[in-house]
PDB file of N, CA and C in Angstrom:
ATOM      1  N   UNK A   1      80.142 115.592  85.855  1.00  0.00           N
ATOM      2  CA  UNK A   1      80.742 114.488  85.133  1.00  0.00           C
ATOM      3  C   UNK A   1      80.605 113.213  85.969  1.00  0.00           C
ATOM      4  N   UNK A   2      79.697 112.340  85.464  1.00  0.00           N
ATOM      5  CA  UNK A   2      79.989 110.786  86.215  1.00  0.00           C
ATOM      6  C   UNK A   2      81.367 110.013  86.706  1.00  0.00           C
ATOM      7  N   UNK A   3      81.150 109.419  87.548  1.00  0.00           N
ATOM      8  CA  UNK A   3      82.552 108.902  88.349  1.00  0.00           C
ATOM      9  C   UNK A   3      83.107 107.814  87.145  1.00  0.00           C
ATOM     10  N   UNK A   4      83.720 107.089  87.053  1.00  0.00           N
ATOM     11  CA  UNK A   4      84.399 106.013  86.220  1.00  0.00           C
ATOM     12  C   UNK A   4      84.342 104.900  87.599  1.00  0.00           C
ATOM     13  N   UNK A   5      84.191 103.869  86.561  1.00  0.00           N
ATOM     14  CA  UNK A   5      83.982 102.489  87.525  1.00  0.00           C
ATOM     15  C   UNK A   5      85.109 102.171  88.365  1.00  0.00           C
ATOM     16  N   UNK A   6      86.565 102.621  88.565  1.00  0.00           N
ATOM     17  CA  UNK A   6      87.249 102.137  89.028  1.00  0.00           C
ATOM     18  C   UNK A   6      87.672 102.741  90.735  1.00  0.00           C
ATOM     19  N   UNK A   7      86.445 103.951  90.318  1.00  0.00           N
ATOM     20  CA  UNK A   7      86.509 104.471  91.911  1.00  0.00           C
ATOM     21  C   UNK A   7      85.869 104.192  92.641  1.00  0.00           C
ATOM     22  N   UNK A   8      85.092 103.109  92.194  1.00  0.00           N
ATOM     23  CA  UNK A   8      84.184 102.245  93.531  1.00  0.00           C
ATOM     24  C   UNK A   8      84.639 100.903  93.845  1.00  0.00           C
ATOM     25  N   UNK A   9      86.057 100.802  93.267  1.00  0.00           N
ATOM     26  CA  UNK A   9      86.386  99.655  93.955  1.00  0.00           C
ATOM     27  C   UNK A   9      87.967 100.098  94.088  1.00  0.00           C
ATOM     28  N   UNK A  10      88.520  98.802  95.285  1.00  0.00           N
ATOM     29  CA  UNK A  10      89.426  99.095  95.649  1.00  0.00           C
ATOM     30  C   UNK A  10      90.228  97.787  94.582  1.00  0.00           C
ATOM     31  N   UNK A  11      91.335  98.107  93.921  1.00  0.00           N
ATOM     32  CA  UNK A  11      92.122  96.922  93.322  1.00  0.00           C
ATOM     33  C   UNK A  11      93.487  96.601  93.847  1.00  0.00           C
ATOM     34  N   UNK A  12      93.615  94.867  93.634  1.00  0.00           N
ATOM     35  CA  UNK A  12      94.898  94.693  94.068  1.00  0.00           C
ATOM     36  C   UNK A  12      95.022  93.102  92.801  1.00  0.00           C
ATOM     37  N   UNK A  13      96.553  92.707  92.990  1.00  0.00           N
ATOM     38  CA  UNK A  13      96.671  91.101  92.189  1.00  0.00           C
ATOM     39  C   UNK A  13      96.808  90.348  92.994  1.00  0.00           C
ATOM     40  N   UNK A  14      96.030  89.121  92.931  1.00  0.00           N
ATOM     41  CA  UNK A  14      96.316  88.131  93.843  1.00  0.00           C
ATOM     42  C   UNK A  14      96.769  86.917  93.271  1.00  0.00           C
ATOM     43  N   UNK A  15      97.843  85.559  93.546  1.00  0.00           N
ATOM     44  CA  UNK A  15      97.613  84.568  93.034  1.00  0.00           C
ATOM     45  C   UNK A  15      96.841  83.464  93.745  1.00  0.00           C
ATOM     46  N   UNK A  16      95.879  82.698  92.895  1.00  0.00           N
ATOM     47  CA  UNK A  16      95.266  81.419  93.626  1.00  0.00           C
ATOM     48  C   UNK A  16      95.885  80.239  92.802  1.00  0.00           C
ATOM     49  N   UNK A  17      95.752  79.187  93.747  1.00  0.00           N
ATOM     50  CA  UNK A  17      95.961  77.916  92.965  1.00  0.00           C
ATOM     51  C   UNK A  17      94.649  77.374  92.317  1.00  0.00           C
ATOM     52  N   UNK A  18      95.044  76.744  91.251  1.00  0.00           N
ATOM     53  CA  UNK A  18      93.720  75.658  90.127  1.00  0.00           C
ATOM     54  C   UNK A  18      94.451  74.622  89.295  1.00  0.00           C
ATOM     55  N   UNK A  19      93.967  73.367  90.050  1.00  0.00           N
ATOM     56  CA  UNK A  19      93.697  72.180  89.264  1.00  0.00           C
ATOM     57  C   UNK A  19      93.897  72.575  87.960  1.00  0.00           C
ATOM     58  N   UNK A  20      95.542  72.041  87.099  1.00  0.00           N
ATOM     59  CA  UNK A  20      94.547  72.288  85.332  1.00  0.00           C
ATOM     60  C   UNK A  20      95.767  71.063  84.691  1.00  0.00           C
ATOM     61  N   UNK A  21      95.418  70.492  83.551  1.00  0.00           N
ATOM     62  CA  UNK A  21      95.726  69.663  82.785  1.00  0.00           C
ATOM     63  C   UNK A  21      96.313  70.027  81.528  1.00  0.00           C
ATOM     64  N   UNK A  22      97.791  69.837  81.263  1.00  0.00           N
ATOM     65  CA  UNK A  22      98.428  70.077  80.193  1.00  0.00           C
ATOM     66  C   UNK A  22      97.753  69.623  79.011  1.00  0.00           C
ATOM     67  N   UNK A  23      97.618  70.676  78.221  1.00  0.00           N
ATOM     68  CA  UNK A  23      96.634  69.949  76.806  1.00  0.00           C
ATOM     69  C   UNK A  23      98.088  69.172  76.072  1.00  0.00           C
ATOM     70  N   UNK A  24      99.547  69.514  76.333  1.00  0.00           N
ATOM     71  CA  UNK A  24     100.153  68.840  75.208  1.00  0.00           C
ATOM     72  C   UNK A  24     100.311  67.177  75.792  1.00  0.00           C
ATOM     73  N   UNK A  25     100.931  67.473  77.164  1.00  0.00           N
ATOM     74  CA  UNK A  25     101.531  66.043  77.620  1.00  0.00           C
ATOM     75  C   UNK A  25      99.926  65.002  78.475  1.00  0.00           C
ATOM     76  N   UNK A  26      98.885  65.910  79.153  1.00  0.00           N
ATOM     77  CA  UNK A  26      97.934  65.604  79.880  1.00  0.00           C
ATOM     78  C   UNK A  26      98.203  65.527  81.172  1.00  0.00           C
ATOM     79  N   UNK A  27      99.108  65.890  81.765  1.00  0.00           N
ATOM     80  CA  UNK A  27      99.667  65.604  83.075  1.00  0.00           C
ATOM     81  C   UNK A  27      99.312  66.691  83.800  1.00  0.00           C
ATOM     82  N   UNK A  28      98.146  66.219  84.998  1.00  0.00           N
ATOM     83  CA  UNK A  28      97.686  67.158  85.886  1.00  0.00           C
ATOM     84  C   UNK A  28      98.605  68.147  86.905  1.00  0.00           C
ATOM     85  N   UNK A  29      98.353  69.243  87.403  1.00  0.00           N
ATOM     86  CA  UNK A  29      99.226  69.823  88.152  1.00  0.00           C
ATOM     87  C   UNK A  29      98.391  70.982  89.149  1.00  0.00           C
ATOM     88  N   UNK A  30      99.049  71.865  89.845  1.00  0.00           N
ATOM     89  CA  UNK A  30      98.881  72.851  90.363  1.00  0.00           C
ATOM     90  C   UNK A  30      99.574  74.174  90.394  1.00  0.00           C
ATOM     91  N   UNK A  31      98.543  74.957  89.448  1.00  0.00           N
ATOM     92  CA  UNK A  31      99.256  76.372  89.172  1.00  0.00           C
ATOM     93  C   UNK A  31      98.789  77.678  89.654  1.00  0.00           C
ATOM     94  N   UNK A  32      99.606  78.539  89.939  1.00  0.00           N
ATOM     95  CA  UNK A  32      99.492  79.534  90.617  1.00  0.00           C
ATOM     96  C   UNK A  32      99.212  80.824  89.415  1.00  0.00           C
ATOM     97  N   UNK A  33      97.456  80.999  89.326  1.00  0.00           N
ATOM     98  CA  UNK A  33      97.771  81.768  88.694  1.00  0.00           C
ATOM     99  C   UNK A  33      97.019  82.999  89.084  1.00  0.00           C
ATOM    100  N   UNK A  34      97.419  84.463  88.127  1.00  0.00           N
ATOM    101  CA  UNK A  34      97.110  85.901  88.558  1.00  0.00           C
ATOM    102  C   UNK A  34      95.862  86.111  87.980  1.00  0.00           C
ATOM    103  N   UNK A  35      95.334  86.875  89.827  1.00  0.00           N
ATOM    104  CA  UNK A  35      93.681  87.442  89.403  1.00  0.00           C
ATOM    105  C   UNK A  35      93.686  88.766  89.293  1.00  0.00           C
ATOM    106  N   UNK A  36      93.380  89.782  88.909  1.00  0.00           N
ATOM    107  CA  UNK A  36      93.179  91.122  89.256  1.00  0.00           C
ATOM    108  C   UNK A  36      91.591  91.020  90.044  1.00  0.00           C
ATOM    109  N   UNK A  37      91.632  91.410  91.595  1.00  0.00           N
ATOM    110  CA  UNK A  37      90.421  91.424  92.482  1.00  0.00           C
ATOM    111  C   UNK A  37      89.901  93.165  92.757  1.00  0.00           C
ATOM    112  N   UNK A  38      88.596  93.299  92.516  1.00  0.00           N
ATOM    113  CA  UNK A  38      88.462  94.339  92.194  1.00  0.00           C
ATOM    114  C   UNK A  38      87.165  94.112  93.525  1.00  0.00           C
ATOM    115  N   UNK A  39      87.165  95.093  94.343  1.00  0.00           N
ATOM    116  CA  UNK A  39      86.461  94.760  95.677  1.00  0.00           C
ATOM    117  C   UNK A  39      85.590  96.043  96.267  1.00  0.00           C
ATOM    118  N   UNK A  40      84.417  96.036  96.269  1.00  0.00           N
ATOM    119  CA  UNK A  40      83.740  97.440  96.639  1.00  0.00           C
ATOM    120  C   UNK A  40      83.809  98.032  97.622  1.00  0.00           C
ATOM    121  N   UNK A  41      84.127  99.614  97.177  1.00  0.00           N
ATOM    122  CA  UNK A  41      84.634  99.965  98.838  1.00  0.00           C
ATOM    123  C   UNK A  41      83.276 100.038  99.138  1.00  0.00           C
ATOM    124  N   UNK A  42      83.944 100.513 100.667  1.00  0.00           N
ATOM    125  CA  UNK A  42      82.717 100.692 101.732  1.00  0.00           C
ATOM    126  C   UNK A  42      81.716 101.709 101.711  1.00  0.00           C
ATOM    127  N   UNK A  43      82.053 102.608 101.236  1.00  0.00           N
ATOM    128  CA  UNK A  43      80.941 103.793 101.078  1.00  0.00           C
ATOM    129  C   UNK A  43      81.704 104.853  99.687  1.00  0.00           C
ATOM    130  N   UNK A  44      80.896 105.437  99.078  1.00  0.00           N
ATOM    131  CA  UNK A  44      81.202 106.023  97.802  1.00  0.00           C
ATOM    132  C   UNK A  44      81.749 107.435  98.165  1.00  0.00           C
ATOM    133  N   UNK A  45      82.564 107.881  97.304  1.00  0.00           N
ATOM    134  CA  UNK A  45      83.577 109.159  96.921  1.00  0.00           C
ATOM    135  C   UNK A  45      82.423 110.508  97.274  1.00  0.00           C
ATOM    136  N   UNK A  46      82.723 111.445  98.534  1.00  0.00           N
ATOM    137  CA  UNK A  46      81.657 112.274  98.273  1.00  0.00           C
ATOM    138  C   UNK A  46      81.201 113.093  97.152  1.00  0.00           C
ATOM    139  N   UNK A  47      82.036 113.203  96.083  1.00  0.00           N
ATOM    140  CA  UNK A  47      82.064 114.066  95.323  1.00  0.00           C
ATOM    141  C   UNK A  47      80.730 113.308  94.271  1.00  0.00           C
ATOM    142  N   UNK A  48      80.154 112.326  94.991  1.00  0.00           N
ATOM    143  CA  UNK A  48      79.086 111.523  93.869  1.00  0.00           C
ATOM    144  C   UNK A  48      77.802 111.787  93.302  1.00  0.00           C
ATOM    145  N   UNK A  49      76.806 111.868  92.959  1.00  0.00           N
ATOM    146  CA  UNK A  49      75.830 112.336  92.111  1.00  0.00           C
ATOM    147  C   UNK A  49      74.623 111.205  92.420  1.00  0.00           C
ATOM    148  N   UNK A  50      73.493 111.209  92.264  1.00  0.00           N
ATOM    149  CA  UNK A  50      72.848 110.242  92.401  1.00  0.00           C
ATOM    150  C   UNK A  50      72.355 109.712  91.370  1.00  0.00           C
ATOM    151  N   UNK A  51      73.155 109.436  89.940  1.00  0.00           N
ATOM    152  CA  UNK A  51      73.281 108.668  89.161  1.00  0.00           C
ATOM    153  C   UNK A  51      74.388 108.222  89.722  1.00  0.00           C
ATOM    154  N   UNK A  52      75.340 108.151  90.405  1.00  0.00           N
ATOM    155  CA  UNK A  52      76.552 107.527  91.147  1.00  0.00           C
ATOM    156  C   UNK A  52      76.434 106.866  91.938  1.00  0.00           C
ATOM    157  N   UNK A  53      75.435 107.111  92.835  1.00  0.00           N
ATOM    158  CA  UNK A  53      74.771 106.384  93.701  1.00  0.00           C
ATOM    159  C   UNK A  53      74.044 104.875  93.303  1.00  0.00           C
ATOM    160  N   UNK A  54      73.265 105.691  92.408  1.00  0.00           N
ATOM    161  CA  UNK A  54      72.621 104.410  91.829  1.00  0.00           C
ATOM    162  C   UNK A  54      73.824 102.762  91.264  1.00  0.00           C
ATOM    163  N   UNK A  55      74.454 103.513  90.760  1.00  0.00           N
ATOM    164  CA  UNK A  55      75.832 102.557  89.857  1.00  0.00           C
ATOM    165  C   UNK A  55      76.057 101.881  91.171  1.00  0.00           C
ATOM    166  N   UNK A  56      76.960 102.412  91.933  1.00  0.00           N
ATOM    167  CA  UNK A  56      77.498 102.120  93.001  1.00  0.00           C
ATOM    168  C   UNK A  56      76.715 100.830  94.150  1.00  0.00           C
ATOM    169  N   UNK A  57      75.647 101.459  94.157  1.00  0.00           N
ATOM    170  CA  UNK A  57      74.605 100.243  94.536  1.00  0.00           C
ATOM    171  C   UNK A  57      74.591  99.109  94.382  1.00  0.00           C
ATOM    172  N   UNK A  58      74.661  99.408  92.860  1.00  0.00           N
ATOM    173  CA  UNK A  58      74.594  98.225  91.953  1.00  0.00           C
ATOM    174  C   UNK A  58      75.904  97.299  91.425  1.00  0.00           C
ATOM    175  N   UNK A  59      76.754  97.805  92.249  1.00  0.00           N
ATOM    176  CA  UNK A  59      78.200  97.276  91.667  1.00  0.00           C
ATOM    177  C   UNK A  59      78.153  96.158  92.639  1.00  0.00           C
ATOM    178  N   UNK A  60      79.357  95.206  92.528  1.00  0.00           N
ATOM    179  CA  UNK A  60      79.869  94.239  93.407  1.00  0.00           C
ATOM    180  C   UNK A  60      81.129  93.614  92.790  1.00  0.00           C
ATOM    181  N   UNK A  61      81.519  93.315  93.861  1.00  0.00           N
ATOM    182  CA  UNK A  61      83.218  92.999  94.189  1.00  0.00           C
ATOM    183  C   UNK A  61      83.035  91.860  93.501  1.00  0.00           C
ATOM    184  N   UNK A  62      84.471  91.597  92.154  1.00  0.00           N
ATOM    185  CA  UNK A  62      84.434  90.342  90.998  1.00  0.00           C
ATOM    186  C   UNK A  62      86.053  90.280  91.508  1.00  0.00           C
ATOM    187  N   UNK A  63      86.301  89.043  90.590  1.00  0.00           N
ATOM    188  CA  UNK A  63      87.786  89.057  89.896  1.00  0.00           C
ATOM    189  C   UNK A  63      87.747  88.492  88.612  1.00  0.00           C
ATOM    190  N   UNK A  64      88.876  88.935  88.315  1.00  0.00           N
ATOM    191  CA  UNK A  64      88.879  88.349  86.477  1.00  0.00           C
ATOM    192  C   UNK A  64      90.644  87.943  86.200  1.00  0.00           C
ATOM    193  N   UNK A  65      90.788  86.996  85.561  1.00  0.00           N
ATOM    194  CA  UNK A  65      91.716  86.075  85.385  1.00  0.00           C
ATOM    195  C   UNK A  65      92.621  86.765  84.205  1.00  0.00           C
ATOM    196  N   UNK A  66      93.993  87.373  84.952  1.00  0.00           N
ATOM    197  CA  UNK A  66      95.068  88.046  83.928  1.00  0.00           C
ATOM    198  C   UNK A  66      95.750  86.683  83.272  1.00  0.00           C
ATOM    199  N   UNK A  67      95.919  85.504  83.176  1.00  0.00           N
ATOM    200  CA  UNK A  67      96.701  84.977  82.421  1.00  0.00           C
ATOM    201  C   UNK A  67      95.649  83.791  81.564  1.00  0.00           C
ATOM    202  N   UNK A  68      96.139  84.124  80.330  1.00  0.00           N
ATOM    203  CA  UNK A  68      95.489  83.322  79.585  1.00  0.00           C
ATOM    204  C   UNK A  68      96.169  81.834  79.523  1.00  0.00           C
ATOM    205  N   UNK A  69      97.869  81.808  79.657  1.00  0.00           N
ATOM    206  CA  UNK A  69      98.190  80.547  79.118  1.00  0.00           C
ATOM    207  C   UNK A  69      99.169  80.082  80.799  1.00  0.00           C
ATOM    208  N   UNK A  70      99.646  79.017  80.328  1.00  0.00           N
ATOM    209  CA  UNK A  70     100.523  78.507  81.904  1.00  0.00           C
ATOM    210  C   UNK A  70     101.569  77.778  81.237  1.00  0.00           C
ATOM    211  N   UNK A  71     102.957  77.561  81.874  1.00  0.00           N
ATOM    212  CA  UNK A  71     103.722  76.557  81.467  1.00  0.00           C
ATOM    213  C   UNK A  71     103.274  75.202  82.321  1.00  0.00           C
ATOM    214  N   UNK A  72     103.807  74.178  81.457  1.00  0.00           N
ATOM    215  CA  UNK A  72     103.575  72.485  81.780  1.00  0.00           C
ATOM    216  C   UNK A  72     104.824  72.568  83.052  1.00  0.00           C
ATOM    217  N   UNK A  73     104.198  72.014  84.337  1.00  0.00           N
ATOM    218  CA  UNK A  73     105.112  71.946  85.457  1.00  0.00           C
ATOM    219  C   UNK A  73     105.801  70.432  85.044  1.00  0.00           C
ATOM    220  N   UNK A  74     105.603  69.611  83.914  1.00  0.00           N
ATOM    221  CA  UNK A  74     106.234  68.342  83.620  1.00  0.00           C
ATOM    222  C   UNK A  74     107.658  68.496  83.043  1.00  0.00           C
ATOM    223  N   UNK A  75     108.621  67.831  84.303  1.00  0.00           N
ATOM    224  CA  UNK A  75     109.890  67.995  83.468  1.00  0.00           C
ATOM    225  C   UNK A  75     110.084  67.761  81.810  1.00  0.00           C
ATOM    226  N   UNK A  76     109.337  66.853  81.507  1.00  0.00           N
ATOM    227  CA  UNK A  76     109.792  66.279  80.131  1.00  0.00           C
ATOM    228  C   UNK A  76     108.956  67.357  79.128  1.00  0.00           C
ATOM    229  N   UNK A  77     108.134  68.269  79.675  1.00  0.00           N
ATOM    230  CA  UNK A  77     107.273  68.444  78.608  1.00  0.00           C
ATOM    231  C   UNK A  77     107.662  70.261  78.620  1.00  0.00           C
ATOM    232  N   UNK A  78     107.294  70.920  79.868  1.00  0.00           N
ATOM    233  CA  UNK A  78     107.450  72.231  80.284  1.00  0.00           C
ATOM    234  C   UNK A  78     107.047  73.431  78.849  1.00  0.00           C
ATOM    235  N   UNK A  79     106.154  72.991  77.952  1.00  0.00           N
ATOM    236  CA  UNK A  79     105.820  73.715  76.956  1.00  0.00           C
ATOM    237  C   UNK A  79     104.210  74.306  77.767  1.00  0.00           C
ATOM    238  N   UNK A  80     104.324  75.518  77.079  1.00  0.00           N
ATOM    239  CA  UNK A  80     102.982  76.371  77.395  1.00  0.00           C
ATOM    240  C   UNK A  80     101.741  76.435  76.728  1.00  0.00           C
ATOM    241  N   UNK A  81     101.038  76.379  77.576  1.00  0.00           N
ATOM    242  CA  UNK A  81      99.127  75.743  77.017  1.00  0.00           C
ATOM    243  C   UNK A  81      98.259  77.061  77.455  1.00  0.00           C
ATOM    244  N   UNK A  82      97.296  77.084  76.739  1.00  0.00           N
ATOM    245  CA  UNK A  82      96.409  77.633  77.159  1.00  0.00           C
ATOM    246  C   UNK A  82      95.349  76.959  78.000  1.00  0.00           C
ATOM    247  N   UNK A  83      94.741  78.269  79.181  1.00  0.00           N
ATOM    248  CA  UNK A  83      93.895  77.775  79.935  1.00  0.00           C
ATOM    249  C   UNK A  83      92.891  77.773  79.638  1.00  0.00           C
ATOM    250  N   UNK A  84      92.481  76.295  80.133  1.00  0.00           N
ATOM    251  CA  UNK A  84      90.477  76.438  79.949  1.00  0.00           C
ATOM    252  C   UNK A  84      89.940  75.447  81.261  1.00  0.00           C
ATOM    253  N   UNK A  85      89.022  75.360  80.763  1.00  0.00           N
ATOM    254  CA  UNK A  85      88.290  75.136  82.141  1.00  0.00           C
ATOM    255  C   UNK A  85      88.098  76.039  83.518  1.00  0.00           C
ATOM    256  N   UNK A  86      88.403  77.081  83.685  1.00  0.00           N
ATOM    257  CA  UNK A  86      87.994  78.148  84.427  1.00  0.00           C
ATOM    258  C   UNK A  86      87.463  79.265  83.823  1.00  0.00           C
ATOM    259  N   UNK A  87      86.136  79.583  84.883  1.00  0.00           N
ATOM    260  CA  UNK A  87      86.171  80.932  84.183  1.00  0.00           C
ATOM    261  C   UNK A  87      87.141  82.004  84.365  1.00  0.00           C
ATOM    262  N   UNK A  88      86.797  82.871  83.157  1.00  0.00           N
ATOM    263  CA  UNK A  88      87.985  84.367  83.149  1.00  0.00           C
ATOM    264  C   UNK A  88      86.942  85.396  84.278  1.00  0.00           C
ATOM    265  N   UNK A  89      85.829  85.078  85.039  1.00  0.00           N
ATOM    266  CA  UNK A  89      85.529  86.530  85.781  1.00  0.00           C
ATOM    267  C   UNK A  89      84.826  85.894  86.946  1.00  0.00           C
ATOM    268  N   UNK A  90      84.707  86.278  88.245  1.00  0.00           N
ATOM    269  CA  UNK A  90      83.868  85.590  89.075  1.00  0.00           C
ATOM    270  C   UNK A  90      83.561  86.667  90.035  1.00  0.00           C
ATOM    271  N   UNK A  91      82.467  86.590  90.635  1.00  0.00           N
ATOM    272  CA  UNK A  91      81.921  87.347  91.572  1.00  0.00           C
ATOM    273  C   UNK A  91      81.819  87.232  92.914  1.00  0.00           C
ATOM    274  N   UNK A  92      82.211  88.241  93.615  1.00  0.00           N
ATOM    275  CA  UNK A  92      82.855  87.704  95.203  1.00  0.00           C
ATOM    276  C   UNK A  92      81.585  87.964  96.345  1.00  0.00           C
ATOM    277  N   UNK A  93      81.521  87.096  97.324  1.00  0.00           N
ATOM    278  CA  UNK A  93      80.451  87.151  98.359  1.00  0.00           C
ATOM    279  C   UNK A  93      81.065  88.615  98.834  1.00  0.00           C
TER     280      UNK A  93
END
């Protein structure tokens, strides 16, 4: 039976900060938001196959962006927007 993708990486949540702009009020800010980082381990599960091998090779350490929306850090405004301008997945050196 082939491995499932989640045993070649190690996962954890991280938050980063990003530049983003309230679509209601426009008022720029800095928000802290959640990545799920998904990071390749160092060497593969012995129990692997060399169709496992191959995958594994070929994998590499991403993250992808758990929150779609943010609240407005503006006192007057503090209503919730959706994010854009970032991507939802990125790929790690």
């Amino acid at each position: 039976m082939p491995m499932e993708e989640r045993e070649f990486f190690d996962e954890k949540t991280e938050q980063r900060k990003h530049q983003l702009t309230c679509t209601k009020c426009g008022v720029a800010g800095e928000y802290a938001l959640n990545w799920l980082v998904r990071r390749k381990k160092r060497q593969l599960p012995p129990r692997a196959d060399d169709r496992d091998r191959a995958r594994f090779a070929k994998a590499q350490s991403y993250m992808v962006l758990r929150d779609d929306t943010a609240n407005c850090t503006n006192m007057r405004c503090r209503k919730r927007f959706d994010i854009a301008g970032i991507k939802t997945m990125a790929f790690l050196d």
